[in-house]
C-alpha atoms as a PDB file:
ATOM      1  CA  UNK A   1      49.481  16.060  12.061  1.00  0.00           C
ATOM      2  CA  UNK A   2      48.679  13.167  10.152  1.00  0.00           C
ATOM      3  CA  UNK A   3      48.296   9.989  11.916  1.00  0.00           C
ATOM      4  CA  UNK A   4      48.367   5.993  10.462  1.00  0.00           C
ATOM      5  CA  UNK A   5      46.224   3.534  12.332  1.00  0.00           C
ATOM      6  CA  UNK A   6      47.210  -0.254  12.382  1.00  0.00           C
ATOM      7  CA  UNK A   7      45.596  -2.802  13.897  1.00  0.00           C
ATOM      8  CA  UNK A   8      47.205  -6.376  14.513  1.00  0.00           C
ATOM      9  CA  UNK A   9      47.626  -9.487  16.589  1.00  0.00           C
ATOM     10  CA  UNK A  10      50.021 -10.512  18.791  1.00  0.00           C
ATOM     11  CA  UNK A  11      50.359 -14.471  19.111  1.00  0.00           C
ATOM     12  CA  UNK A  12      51.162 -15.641  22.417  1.00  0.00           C
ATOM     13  CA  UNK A  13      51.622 -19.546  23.632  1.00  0.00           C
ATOM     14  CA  UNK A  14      48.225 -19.081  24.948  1.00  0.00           C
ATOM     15  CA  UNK A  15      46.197 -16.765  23.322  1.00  0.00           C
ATOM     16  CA  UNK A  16      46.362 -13.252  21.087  1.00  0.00           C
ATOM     17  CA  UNK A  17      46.557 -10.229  22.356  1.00  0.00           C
ATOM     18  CA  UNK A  18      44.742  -7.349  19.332  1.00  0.00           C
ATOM     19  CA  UNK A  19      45.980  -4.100  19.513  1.00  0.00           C
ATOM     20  CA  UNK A  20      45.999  -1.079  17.474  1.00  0.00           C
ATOM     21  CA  UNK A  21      48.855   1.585  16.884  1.00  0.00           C
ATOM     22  CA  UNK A  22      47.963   5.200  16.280  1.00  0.00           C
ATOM     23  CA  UNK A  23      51.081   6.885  14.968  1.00  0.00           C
ATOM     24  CA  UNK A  24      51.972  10.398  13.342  1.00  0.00           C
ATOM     25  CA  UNK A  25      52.849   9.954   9.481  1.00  0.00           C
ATOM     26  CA  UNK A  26      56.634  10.963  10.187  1.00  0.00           C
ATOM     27  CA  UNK A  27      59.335   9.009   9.947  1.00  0.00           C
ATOM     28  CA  UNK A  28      60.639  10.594  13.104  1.00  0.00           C
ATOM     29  CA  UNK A  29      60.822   8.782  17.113  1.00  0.00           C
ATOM     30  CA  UNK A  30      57.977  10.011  19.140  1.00  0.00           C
ATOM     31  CA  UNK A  31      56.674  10.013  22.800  1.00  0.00           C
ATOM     32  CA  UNK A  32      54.002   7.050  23.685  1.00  0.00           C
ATOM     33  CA  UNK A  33      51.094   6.838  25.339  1.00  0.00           C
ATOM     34  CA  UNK A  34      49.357   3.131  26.197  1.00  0.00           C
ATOM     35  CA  UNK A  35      46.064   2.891  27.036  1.00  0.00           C
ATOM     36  CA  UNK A  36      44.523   0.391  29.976  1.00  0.00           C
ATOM     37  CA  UNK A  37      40.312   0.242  29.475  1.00  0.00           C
ATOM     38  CA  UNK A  38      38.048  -0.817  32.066  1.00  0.00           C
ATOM     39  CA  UNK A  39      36.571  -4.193  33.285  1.00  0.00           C
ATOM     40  CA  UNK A  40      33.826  -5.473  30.536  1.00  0.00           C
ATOM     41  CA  UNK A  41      35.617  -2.537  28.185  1.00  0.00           C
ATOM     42  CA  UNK A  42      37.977  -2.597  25.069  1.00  0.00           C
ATOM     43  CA  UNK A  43      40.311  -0.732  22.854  1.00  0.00           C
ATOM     44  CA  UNK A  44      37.497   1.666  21.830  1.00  0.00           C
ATOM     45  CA  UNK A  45      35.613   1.617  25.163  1.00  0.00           C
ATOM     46  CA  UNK A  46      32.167   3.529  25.713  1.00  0.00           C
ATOM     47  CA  UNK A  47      31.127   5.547  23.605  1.00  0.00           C
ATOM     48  CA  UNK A  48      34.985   5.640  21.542  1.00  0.00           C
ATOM     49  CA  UNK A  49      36.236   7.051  24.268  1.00  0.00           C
ATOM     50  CA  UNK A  50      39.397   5.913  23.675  1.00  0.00           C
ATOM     51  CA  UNK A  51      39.660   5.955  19.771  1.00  0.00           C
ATOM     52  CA  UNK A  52      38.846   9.792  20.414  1.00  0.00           C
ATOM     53  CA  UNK A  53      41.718  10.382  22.941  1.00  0.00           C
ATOM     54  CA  UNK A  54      43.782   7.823  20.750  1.00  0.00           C
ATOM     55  CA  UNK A  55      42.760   9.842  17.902  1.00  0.00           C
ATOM     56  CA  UNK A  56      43.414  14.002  19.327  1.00  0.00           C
ATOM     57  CA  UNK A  57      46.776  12.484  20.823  1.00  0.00           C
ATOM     58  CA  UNK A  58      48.063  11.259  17.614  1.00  0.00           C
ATOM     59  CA  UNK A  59      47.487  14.213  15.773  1.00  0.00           C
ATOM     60  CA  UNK A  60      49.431  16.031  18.578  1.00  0.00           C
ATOM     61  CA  UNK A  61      52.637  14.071  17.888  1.00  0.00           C
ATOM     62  CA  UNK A  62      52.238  10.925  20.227  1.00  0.00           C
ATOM     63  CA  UNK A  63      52.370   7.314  19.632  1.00  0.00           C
ATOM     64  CA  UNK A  64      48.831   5.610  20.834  1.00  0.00           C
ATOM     65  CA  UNK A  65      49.445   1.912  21.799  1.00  0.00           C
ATOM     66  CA  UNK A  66      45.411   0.556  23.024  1.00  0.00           C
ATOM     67  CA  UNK A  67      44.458  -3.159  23.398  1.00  0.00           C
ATOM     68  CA  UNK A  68      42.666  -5.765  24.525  1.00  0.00           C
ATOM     69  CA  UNK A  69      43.480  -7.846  27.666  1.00  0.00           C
ATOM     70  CA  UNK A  70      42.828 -11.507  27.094  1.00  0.00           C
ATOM     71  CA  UNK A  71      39.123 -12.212  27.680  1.00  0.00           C
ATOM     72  CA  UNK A  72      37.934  -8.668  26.354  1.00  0.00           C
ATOM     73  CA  UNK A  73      36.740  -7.227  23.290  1.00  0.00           C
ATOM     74  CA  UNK A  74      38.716  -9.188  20.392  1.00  0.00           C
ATOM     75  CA  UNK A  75      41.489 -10.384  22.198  1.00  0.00           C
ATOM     76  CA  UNK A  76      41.617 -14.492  23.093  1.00  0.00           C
ATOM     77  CA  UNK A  77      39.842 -16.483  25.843  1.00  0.00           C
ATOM     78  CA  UNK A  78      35.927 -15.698  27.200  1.00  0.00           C
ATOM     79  CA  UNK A  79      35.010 -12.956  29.338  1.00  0.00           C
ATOM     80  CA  UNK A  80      34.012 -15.284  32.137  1.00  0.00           C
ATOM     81  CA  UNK A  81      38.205 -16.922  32.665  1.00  0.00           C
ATOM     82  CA  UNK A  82      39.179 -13.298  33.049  1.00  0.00           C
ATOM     83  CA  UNK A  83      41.689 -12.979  35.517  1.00  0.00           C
ATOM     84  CA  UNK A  84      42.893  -9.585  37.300  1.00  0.00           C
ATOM     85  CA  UNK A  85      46.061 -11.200  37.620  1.00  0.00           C
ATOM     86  CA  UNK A  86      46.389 -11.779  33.330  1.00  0.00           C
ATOM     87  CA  UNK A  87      45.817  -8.471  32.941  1.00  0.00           C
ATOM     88  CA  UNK A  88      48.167  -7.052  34.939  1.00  0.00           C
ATOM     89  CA  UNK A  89      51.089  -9.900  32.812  1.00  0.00           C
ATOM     90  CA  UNK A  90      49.439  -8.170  29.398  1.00  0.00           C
ATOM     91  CA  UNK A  91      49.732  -4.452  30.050  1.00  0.00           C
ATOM     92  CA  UNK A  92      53.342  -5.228  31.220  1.00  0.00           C
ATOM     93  CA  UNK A  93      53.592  -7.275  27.402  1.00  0.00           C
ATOM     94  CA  UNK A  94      52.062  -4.322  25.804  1.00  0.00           C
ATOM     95  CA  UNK A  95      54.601  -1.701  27.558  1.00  0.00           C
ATOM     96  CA  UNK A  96      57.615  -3.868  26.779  1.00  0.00           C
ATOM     97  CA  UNK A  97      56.456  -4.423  23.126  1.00  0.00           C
ATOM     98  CA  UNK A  98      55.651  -0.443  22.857  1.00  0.00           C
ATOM     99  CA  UNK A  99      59.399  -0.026  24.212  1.00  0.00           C
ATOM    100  CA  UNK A 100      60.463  -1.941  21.398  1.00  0.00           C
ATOM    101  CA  UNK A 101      58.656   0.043  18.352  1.00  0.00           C
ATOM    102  CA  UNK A 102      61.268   1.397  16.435  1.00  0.00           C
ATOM    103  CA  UNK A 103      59.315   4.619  15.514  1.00  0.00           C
ATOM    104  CA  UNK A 104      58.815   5.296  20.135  1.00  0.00           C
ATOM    105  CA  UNK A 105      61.155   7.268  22.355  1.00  0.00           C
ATOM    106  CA  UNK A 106      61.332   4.462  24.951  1.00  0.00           C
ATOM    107  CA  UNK A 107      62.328   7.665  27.054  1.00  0.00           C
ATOM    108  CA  UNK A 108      59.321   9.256  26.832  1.00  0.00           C
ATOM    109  CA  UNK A 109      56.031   6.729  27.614  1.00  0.00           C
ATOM    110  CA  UNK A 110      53.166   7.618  29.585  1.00  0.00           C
ATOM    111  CA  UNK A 111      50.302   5.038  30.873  1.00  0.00           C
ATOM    112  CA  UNK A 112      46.790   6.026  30.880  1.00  0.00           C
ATOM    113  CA  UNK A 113      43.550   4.100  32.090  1.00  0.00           C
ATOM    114  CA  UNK A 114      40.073   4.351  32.760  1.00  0.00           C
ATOM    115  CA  UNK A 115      38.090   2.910  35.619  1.00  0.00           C
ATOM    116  CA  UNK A 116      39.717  -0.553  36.016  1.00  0.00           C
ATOM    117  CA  UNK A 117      42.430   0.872  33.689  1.00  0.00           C
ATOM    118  CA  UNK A 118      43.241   3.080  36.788  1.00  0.00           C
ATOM    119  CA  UNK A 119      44.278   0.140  38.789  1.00  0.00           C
ATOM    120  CA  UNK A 120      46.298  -1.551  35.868  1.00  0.00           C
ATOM    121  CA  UNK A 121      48.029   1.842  35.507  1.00  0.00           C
ATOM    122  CA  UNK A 122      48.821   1.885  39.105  1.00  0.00           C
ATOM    123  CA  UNK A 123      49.979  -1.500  40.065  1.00  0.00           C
ATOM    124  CA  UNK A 124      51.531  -1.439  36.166  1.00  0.00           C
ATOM    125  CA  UNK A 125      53.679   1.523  37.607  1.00  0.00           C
ATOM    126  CA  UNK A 126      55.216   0.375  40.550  1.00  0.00           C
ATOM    127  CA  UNK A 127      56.055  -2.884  38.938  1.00  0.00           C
ATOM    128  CA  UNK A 128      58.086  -1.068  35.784  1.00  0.00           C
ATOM    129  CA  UNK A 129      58.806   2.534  37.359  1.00  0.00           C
ATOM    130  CA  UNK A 130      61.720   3.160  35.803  1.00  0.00           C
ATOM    131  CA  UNK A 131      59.736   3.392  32.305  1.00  0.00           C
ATOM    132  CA  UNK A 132      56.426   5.518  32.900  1.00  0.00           C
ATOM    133  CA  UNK A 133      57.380   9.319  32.864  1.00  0.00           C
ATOM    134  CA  UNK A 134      53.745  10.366  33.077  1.00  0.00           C
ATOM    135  CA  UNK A 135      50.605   8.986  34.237  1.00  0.00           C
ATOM    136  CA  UNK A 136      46.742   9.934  33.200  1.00  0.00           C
ATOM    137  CA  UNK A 137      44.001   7.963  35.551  1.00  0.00           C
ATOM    138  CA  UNK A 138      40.558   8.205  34.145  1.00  0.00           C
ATOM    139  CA  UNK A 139      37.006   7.476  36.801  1.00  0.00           C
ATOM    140  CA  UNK A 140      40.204   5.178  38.358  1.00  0.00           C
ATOM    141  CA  UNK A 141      38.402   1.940  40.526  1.00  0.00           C
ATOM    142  CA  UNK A 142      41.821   2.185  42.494  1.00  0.00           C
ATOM    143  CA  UNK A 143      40.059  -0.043  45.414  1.00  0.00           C
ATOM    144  CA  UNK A 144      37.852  -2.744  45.306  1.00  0.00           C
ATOM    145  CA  UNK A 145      37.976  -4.053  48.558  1.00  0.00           C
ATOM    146  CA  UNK A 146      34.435  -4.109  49.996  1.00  0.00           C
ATOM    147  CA  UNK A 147      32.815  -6.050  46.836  1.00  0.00           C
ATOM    148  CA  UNK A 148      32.593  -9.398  47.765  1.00  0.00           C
ATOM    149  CA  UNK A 149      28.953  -9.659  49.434  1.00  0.00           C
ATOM    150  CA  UNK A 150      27.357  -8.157  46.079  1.00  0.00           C
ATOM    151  CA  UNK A 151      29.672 -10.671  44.034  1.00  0.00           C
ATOM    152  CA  UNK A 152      28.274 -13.394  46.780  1.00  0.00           C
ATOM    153  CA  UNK A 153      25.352 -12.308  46.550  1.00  0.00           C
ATOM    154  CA  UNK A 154      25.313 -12.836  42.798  1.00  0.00           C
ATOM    155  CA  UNK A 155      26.556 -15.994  42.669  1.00  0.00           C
ATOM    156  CA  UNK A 156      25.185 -19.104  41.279  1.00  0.00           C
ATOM    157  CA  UNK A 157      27.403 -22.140  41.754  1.00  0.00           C
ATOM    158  CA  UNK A 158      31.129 -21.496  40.323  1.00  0.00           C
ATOM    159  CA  UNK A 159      30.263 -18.379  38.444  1.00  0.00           C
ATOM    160  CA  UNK A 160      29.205 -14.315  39.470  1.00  0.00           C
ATOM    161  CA  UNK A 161      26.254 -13.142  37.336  1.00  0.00           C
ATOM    162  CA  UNK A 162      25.943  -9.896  36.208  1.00  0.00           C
ATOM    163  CA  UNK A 163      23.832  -8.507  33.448  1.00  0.00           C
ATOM    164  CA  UNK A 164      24.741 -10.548  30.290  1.00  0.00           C
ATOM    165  CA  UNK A 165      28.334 -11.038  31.857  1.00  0.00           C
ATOM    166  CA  UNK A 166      29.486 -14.033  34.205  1.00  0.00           C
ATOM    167  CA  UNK A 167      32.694 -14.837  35.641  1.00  0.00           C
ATOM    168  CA  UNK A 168      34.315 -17.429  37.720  1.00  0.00           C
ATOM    169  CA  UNK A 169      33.429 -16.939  40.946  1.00  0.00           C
ATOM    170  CA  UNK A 170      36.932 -17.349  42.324  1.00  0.00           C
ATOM    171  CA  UNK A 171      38.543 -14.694  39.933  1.00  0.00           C
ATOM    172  CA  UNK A 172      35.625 -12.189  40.708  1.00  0.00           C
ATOM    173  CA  UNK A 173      36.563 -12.321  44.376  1.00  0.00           C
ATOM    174  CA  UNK A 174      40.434 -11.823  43.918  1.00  0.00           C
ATOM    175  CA  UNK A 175      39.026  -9.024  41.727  1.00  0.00           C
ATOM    176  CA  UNK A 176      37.292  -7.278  44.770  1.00  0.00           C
ATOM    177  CA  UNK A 177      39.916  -7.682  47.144  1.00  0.00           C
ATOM    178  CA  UNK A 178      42.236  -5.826  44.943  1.00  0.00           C
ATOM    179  CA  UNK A 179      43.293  -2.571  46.173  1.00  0.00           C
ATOM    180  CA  UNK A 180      46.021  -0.189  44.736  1.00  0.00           C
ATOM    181  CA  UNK A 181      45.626   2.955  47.483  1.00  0.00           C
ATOM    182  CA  UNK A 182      49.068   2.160  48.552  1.00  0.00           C
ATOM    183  CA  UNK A 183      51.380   3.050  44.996  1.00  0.00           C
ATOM    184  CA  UNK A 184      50.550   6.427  45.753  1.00  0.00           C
ATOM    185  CA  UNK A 185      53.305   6.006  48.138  1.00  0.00           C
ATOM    186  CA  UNK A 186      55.522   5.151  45.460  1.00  0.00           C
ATOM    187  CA  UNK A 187      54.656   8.076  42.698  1.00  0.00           C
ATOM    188  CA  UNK A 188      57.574   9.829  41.521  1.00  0.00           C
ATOM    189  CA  UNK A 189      56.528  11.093  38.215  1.00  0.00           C
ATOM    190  CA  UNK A 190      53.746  13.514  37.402  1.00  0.00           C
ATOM    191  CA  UNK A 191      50.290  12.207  37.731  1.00  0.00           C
ATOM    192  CA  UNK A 192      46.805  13.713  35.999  1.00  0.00           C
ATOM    193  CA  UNK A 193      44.115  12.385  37.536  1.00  0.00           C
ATOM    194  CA  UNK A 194      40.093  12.897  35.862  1.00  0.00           C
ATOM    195  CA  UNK A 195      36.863  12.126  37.830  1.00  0.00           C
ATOM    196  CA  UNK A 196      33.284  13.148  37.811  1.00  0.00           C
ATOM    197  CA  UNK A 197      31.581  13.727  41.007  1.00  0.00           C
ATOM    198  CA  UNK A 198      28.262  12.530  39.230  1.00  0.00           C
ATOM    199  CA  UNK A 199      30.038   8.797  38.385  1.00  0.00           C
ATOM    200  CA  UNK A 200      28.006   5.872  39.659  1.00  0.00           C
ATOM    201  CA  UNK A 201      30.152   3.341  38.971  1.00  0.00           C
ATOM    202  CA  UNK A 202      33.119   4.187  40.643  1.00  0.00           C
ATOM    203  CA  UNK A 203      32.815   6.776  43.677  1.00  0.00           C
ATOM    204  CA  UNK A 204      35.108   9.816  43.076  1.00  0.00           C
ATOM    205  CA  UNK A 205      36.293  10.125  46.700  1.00  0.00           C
ATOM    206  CA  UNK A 206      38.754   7.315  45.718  1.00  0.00           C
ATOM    207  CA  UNK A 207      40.551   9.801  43.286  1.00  0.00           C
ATOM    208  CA  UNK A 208      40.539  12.142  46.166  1.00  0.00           C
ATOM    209  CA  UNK A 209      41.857   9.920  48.342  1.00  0.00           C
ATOM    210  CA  UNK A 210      44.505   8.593  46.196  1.00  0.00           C
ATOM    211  CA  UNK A 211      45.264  12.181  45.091  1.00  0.00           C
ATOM    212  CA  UNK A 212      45.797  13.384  48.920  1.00  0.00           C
ATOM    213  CA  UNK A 213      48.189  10.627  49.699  1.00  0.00           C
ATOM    214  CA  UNK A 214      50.623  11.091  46.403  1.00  0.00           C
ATOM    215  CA  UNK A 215      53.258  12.617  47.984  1.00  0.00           C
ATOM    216  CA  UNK A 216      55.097  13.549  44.648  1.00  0.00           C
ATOM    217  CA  UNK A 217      54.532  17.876  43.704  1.00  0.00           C
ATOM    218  CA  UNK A 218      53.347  17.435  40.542  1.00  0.00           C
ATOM    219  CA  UNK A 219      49.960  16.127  40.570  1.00  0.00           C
ATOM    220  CA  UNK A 220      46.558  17.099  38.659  1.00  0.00           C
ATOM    221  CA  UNK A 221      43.250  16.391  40.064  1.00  0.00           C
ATOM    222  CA  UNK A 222      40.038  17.144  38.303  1.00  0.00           C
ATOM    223  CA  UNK A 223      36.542  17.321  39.898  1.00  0.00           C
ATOM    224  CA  UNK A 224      33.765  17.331  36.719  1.00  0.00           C
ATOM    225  CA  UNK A 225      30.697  18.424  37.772  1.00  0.00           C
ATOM    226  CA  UNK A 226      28.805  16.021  35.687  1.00  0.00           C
ATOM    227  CA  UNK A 227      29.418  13.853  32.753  1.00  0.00           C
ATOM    228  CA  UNK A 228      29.679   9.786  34.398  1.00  0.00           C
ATOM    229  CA  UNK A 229      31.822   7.401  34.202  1.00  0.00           C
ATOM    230  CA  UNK A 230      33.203   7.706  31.077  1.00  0.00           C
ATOM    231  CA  UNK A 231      32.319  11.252  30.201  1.00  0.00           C
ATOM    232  CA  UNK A 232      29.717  11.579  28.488  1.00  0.00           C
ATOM    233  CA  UNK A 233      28.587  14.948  27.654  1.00  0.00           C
ATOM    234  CA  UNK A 234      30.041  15.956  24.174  1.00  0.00           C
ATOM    235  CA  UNK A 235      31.571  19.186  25.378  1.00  0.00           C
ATOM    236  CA  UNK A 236      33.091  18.018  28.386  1.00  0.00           C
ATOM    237  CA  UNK A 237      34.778  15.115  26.417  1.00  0.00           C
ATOM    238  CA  UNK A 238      36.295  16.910  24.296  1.00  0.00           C
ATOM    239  CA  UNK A 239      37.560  19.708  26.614  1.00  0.00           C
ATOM    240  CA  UNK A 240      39.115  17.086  29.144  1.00  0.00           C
ATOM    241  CA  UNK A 241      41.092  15.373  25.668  1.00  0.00           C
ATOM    242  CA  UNK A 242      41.966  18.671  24.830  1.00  0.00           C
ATOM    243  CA  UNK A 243      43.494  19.336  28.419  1.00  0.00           C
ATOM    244  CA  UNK A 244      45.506  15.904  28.524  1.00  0.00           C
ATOM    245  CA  UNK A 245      46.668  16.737  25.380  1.00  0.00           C
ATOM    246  CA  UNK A 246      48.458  19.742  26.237  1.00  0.00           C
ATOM    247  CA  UNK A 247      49.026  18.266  29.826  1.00  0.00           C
ATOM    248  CA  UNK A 248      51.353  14.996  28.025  1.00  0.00           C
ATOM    249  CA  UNK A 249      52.952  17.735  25.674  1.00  0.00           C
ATOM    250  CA  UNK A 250      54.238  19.668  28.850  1.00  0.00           C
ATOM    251  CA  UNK A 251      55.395  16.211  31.033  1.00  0.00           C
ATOM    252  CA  UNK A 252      56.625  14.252  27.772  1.00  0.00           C
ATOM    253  CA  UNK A 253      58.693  16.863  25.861  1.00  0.00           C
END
């Protein structure tokens, strides 16, 4: 199927928001998927992850919303005023402005993230849960809790170092004692959830965990053998889009 991708920016009274919309060529209303990326990540993510799942999913029929939150990538504000808290307020923007593209099924939307994306997707859910009909967690950092003596550790006056990153010191620390274990509780739609045992960033026993405690039938997990954090050994990549694409065609028709 062919596919039209358009990027744009959303205004806000205190910032932009950039976004781009993958959609098929048709005329027609189709199924949705928005995308959450990962702390220090964007709209294309490592390696294009996600312009390669944004990409396979269009061309199977879906509607690919993927962003920005403020402070990332090419959205407004620095990276070191990122707040947890903002995000959370912009992927809840970004589903109601999906809901209102005239070419969605607002019936039909499923939220997908990776690694931090995980945790947007989750506490996303159980804020709006009468609009997600599907959820895909990628490498999901579902809990944090436990990071706040390497964040001490790494702190120089008001701000947390890392690499060529720093952020405020207080927002880092709200960021490690965030924890979304408990919406598994609340999961009442199918969930897919994707994580290598190999990943170093974010240990896989979470997904297990989190997996475990989802009450709701219809759940996915999948163990990878190798391929990191953001998957990336060629084959394995594209086997895993392949298998989420047929996975939202089942749970969004």
């Amino acid at each position: 199927m062919r596919c039209v991708e358009s990027p744009s920016v959303i205004n806000l009274n205190d910032g932009w928001i950039f976004n781009i919309v993958d959609k098929p060529e048709d005329d027609g209303k189709h199924p949705a998927v928005i995308m959450f990326h990962g702390f220090t990540g964007t709209h294309i993510e490592a390696g294009r992850l996600y312009v390669d799942i944004a990409r396979e999913l269009c061309s199977s029929g879906f509607v690919v919303v993927r962003f920005d939150y403020r402070n990332h990538g090419d959205s407004s504000g620095p990276f070191e005023e990122f707040d947890i808290d903002n995000a959370l307020n912009d992927a809840e923007f970004m589903v109601n402005h999906t809901l209102k593209l005239s070419f969605v099924d607002s019936s039909k939307i499923a939220l997908l993230g990776l690694s931090m994306g995980g945790y947007i997707t989750l506490k996303t859910y159980a804020k709006m849960r009468s609009v997600p009909k599907a959820l895909i967690l990628l490498s999901p950092a579902i809990d944090f809790s436990g990071l706040n003596r390497g964040i001490t550790q790494g702190a120089r006056g008001d701000y947390f170092y890392f690499g060529a990153y720093r952020l405020k010191l207080s927002n880092a620390l709200k960021l490690a004692n965030s924890n979304a274990m408990d919406v598994a509780e609340l999961i009442k739609v199918p969930i897919m959830i994707i994580h290598s045992k190999d990943d170093s960033a974010v240990p896989y026993q979470q997904s297990v965990e989190f997996h475990d405690r989802v009450k709701f039938s219809d759940k996915t997990l999948i163990l990878l053998d190798k391929s990191g954090h953001t998957f990336d050994d060629y084959e394995v990549r594209r086997d895993i889009i392949r298998r989420m694409a047929t996975w939202l065609k089942v749970h969004l028709s």
